[in-house]
N, C-alpha and C. Protein backbone atom coordinates (compact mmCIF):
# COMPACT_ATOMS: atom_id res chain seq x y z
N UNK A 1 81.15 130.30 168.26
CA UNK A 1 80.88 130.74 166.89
C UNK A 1 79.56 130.14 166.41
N UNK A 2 78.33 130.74 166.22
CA UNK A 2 77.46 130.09 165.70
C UNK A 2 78.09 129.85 164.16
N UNK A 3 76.81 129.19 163.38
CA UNK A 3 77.04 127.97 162.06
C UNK A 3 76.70 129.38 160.76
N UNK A 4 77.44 128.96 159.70
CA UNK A 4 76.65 130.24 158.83
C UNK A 4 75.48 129.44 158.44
N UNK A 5 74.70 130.33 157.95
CA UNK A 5 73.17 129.91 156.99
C UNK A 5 73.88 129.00 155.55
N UNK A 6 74.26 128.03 155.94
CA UNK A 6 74.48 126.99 154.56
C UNK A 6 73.09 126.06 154.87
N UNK A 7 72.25 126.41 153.68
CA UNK A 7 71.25 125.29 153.30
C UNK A 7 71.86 123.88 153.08
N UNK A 8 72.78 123.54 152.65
CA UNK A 8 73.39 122.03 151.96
C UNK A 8 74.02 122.37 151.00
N UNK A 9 74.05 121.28 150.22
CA UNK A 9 74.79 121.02 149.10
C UNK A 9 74.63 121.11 147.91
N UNK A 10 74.57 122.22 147.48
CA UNK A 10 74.00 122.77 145.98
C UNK A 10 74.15 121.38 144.90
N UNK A 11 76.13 121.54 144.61
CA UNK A 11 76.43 120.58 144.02
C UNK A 11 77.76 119.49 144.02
N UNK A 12 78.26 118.83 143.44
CA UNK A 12 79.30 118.43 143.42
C UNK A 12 79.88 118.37 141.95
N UNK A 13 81.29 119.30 141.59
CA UNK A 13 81.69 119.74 140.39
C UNK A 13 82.92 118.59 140.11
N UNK A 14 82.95 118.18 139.07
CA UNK A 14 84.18 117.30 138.35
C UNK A 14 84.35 117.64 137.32
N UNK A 15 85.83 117.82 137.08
CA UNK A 15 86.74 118.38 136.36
C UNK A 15 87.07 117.44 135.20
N UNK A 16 86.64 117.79 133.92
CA UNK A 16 87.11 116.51 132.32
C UNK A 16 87.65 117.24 131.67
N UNK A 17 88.81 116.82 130.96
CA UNK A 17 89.17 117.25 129.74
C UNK A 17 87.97 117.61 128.68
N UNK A 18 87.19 116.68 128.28
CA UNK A 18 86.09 116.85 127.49
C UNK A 18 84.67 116.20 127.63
N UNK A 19 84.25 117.18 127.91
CA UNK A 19 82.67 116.99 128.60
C UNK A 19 81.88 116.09 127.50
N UNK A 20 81.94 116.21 126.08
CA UNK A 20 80.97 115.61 125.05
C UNK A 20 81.87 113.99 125.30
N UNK A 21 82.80 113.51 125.97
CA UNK A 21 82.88 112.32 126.33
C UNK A 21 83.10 111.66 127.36
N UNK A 22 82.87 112.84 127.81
CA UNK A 22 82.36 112.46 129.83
C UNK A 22 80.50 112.32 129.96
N UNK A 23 80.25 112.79 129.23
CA UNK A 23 78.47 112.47 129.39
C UNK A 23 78.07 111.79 129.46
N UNK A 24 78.55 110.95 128.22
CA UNK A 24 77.40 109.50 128.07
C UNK A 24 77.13 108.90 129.22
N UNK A 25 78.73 108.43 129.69
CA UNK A 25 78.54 108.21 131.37
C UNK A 25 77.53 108.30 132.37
N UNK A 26 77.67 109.71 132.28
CA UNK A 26 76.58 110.14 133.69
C UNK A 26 75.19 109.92 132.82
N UNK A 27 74.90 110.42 131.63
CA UNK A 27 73.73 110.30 131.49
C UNK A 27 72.90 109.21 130.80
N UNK A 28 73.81 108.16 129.94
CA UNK A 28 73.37 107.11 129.58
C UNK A 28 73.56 105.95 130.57
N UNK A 29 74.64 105.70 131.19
CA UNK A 29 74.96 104.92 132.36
C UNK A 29 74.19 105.13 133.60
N UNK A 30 74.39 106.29 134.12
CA UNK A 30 73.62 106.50 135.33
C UNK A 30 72.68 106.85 135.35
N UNK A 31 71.96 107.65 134.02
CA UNK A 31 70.95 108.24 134.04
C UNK A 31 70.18 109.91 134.77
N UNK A 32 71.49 110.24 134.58
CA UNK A 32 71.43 112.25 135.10
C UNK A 32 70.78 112.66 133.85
N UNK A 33 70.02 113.85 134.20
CA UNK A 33 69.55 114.31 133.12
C UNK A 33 70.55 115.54 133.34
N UNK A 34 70.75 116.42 131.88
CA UNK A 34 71.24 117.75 131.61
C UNK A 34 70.34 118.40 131.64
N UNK A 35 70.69 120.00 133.02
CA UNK A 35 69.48 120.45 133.14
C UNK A 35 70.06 121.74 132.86
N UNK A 36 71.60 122.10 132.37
CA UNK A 36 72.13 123.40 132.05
C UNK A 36 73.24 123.09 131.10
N UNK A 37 73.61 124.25 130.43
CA UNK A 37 74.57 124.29 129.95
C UNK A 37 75.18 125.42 129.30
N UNK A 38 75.89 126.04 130.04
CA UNK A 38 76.92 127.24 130.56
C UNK A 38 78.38 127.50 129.97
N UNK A 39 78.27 128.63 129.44
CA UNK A 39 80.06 128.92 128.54
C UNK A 39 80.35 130.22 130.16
N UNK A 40 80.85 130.00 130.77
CA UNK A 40 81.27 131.32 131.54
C UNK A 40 82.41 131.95 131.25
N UNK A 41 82.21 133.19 130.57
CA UNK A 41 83.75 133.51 129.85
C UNK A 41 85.11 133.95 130.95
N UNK A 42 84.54 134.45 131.87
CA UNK A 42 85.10 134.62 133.28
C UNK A 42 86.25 134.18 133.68
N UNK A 43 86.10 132.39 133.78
CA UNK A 43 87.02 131.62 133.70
C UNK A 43 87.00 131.08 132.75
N UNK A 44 86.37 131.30 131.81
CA UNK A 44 86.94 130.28 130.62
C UNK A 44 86.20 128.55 130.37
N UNK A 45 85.19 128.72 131.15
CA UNK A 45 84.53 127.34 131.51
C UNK A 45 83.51 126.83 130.95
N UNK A 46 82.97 125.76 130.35
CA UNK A 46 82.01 125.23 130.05
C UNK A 46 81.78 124.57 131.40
N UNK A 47 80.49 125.04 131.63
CA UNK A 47 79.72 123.80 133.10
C UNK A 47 78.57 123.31 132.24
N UNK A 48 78.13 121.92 132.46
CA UNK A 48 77.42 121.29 132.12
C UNK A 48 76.55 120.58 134.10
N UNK A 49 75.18 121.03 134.47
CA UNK A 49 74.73 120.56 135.71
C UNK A 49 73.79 119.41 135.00
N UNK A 50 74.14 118.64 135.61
CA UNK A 50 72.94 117.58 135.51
C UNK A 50 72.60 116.86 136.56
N UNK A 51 71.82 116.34 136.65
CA UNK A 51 70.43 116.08 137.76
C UNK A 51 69.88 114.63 138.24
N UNK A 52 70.40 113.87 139.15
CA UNK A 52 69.45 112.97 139.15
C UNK A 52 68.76 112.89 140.65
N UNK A 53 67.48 112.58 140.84
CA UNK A 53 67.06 112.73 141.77
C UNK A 53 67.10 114.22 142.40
N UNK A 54 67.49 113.80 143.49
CA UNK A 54 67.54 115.40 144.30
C UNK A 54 69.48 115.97 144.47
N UNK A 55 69.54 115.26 143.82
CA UNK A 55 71.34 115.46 143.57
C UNK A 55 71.47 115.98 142.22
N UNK A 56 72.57 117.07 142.40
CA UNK A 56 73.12 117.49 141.42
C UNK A 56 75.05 117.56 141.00
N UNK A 57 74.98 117.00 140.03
CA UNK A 57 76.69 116.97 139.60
C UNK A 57 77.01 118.02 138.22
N UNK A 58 77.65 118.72 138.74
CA UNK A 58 78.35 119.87 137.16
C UNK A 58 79.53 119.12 136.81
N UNK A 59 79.34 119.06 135.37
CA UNK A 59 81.02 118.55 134.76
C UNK A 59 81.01 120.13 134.30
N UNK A 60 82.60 120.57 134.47
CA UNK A 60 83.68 121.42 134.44
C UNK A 60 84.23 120.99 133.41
N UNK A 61 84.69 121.93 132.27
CA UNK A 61 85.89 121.88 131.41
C UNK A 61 86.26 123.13 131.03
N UNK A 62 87.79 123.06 130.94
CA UNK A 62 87.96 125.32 129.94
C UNK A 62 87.52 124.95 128.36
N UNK A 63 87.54 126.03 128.28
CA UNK A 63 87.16 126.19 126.70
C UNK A 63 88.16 127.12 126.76
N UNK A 64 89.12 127.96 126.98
CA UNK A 64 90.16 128.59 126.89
C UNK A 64 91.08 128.14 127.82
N UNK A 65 92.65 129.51 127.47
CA UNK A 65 93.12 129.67 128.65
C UNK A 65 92.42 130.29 129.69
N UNK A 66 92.90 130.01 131.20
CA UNK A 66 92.45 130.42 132.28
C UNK A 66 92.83 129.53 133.18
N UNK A 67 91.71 130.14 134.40
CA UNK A 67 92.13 129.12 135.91
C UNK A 67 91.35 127.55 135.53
N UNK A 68 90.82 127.44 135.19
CA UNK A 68 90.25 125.61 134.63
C UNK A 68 91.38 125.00 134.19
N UNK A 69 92.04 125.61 132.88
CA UNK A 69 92.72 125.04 132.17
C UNK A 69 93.59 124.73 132.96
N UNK A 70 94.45 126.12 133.86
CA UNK A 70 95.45 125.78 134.66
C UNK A 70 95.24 124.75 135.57
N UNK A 71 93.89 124.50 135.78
CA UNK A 71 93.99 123.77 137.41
C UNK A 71 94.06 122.36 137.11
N UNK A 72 93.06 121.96 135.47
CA UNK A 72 93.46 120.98 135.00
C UNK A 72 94.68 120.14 134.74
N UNK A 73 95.45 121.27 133.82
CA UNK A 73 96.78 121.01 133.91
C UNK A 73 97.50 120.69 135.08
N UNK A 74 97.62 121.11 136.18
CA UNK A 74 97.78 120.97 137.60
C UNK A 74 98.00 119.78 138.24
N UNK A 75 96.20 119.40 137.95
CA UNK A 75 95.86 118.33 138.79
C UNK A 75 94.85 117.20 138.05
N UNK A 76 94.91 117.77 136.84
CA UNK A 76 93.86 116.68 135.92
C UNK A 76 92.48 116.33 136.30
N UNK A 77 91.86 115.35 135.88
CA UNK A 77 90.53 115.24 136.06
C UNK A 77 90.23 114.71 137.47
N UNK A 78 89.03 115.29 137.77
CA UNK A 78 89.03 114.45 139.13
C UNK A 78 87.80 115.56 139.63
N UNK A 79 87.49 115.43 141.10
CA UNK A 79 86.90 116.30 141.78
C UNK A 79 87.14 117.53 141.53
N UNK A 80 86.39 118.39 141.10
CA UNK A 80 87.17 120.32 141.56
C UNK A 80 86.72 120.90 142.86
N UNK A 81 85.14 121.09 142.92
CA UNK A 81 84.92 121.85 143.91
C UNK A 81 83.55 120.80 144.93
N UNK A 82 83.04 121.42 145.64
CA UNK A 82 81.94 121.03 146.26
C UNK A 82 81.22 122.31 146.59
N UNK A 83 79.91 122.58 145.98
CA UNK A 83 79.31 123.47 145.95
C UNK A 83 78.76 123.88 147.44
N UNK A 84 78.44 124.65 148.57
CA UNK A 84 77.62 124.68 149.35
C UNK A 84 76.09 126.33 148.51
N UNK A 85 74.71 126.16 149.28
CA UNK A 85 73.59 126.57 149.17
C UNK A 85 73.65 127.44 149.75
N UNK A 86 72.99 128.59 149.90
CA UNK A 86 72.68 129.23 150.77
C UNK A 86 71.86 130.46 150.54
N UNK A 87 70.89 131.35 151.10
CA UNK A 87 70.15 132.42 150.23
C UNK A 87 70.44 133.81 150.86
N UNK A 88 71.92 133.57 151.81
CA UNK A 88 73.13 134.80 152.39
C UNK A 88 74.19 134.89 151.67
N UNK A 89 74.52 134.56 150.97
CA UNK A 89 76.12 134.57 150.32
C UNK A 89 76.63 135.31 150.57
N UNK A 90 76.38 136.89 151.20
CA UNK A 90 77.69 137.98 151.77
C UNK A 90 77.77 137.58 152.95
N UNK A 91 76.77 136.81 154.15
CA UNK A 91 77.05 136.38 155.07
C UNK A 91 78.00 135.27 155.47
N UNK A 92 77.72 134.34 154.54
CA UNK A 92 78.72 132.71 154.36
C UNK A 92 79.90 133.40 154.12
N UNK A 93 80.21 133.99 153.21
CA UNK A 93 81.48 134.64 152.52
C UNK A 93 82.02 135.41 153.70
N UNK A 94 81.67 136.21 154.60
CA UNK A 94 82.22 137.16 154.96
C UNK A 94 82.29 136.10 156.82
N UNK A 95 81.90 135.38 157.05
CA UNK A 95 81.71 134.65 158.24
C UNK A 95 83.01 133.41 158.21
N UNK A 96 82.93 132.60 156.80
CA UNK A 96 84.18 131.62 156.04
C UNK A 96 85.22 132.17 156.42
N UNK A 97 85.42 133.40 155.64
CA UNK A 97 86.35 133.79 154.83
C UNK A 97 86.48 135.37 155.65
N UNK A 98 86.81 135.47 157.16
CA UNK A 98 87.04 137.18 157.70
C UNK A 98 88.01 137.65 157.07
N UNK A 99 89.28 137.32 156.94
CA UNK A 99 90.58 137.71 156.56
C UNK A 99 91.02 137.63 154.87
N UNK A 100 90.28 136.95 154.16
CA UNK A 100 90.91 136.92 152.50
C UNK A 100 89.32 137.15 152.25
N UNK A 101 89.30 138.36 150.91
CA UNK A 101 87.98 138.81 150.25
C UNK A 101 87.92 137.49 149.11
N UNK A 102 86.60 137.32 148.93
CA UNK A 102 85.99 136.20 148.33
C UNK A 102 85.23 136.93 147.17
N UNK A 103 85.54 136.44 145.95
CA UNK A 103 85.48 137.24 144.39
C UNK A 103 84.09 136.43 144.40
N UNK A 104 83.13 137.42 144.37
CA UNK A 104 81.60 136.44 144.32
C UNK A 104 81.35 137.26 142.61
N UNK A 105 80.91 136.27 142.06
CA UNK A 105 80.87 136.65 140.31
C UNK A 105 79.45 135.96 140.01
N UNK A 106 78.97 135.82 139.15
CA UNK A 106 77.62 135.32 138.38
C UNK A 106 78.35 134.00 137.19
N UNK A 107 77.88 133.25 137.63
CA UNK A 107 78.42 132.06 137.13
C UNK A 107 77.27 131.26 136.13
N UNK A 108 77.36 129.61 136.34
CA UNK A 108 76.72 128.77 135.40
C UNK A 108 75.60 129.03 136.27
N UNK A 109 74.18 129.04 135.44
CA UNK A 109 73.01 129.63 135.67
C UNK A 109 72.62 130.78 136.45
N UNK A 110 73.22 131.81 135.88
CA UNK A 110 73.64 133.03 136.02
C UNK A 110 73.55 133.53 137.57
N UNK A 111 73.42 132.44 138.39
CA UNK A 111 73.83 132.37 139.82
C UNK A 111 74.75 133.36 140.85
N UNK A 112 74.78 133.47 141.91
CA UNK A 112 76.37 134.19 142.10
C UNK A 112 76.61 132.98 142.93
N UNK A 113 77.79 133.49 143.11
CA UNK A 113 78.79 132.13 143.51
C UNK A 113 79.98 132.71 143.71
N UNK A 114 80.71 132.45 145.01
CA UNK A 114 81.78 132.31 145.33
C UNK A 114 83.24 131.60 145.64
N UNK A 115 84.15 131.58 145.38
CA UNK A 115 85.20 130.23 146.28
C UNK A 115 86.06 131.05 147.20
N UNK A 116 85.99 129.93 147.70
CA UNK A 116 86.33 130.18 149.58
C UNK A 116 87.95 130.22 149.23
N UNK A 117 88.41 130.84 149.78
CA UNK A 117 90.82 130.97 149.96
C UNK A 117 90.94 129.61 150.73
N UNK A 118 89.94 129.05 151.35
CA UNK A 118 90.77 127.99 152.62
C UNK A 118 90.34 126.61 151.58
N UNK A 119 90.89 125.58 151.97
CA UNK A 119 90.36 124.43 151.34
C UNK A 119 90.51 123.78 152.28
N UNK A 120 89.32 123.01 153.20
CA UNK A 120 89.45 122.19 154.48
C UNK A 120 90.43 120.97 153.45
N UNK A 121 91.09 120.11 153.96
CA UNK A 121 91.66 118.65 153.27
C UNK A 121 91.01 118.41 151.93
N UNK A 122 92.20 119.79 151.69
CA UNK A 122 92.43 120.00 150.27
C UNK A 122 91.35 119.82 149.21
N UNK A 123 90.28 120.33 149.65
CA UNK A 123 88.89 120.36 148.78
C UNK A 123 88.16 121.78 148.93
N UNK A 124 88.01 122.33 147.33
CA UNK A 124 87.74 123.60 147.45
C UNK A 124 86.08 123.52 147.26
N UNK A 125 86.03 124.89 148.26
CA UNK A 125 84.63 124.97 148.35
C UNK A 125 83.80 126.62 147.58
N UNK A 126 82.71 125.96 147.11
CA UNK A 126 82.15 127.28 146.79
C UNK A 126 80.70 127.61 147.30
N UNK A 127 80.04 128.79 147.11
CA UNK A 127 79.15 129.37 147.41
C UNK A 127 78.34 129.88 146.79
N UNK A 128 77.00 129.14 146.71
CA UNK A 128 76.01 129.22 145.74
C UNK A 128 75.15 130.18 146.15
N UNK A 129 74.28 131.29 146.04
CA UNK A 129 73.40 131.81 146.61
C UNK A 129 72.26 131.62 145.71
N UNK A 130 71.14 130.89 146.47
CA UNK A 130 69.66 130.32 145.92
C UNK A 130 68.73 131.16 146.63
N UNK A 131 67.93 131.01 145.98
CA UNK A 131 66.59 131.76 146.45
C UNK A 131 66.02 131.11 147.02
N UNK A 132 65.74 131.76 148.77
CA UNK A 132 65.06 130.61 149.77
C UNK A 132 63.73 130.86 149.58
C-alpha cells in the first residue's frame, strides 16, 4: 500500500466547555497568538486556532445543540481530534476511509475538512485540505 499525500499536522483540537476561560491559558501563559475565530453552524461549534511558532492548537466548544455538545457531554474536556494536512483531500479520504464515505464540509477558516469513521487508539482524526 503506498502512504496517502498527508503533508503533517495541520493541528491539534481540544475540547472546553468555555473557550473565553480556556484562553488566557494558552495565550497569556504560553503565549499562542489567536489567529481565527470561527462560529460553524454545521456542528454547532465555535473554533478558536491559535498559533505559536510553527504549531497550531484549535480550542473547540458548541455554541448549540449538536455533535460538540454531545461529544462533550460524552467525554468532557480533553483532546478531540488531531488534524492531518494535505492539498488531496478526496485522495486521503477515499485511500483512509475505502469502505465508510467521509462527510468533507467547509469548516473553521472556511477550509474543507473531513473526519475519518476509524479512530486508530481511540483518537479521531481529521482532514484538512491546504493549498500546496
Amino acid at each position: 500500500m503506498t502512504h496517502p499525500p498527508v503533508a503533517g499536522i495541520d493541528h491539534i483540537a481540544v475540547l472546553v466547555e468555555d473557550i473565553e476561560a480556556a484562553l488566557p491559558y494558552y495565550t497569556d501563559t504560553l503565549g499562542f497568538i489567536v489567529i481565527a475565530d470561527d462560529r460553524v453552524e454545521a456542528v454547532q461549534a465555535r473554533l478558536v486556532m491559535l498559533q505559536l511558532g510553527d504549531g497550531r492548537l484549535q480550542l473547540v466548544t458548541p455554541i448549540a445543540e449538536g455533535p460538540i455538545a454531545e461529544y462533550l457531554r460524552t467525554h468532557g474536556e480533553g483532546l478531540h481530534h488531531i488534524a492531518l494536512k494535505t492539498g488531496q483531500i478526496d485522495t486521503v479520504v477515499n485511500q483512509l476511509s475505502p469502505d465508510a464515505p467521509v462527510r468533507v464540509v467547509r469548516g473553521g477558516q472556511q477550509r474543507l475538512g473531513g473526519f475519518l469513521p476509524y479512530r486508530p487508539n481511540n483518537v479521531m482524526l481529521e482532514v484538512i485540505e491546504i493549498d500546496e
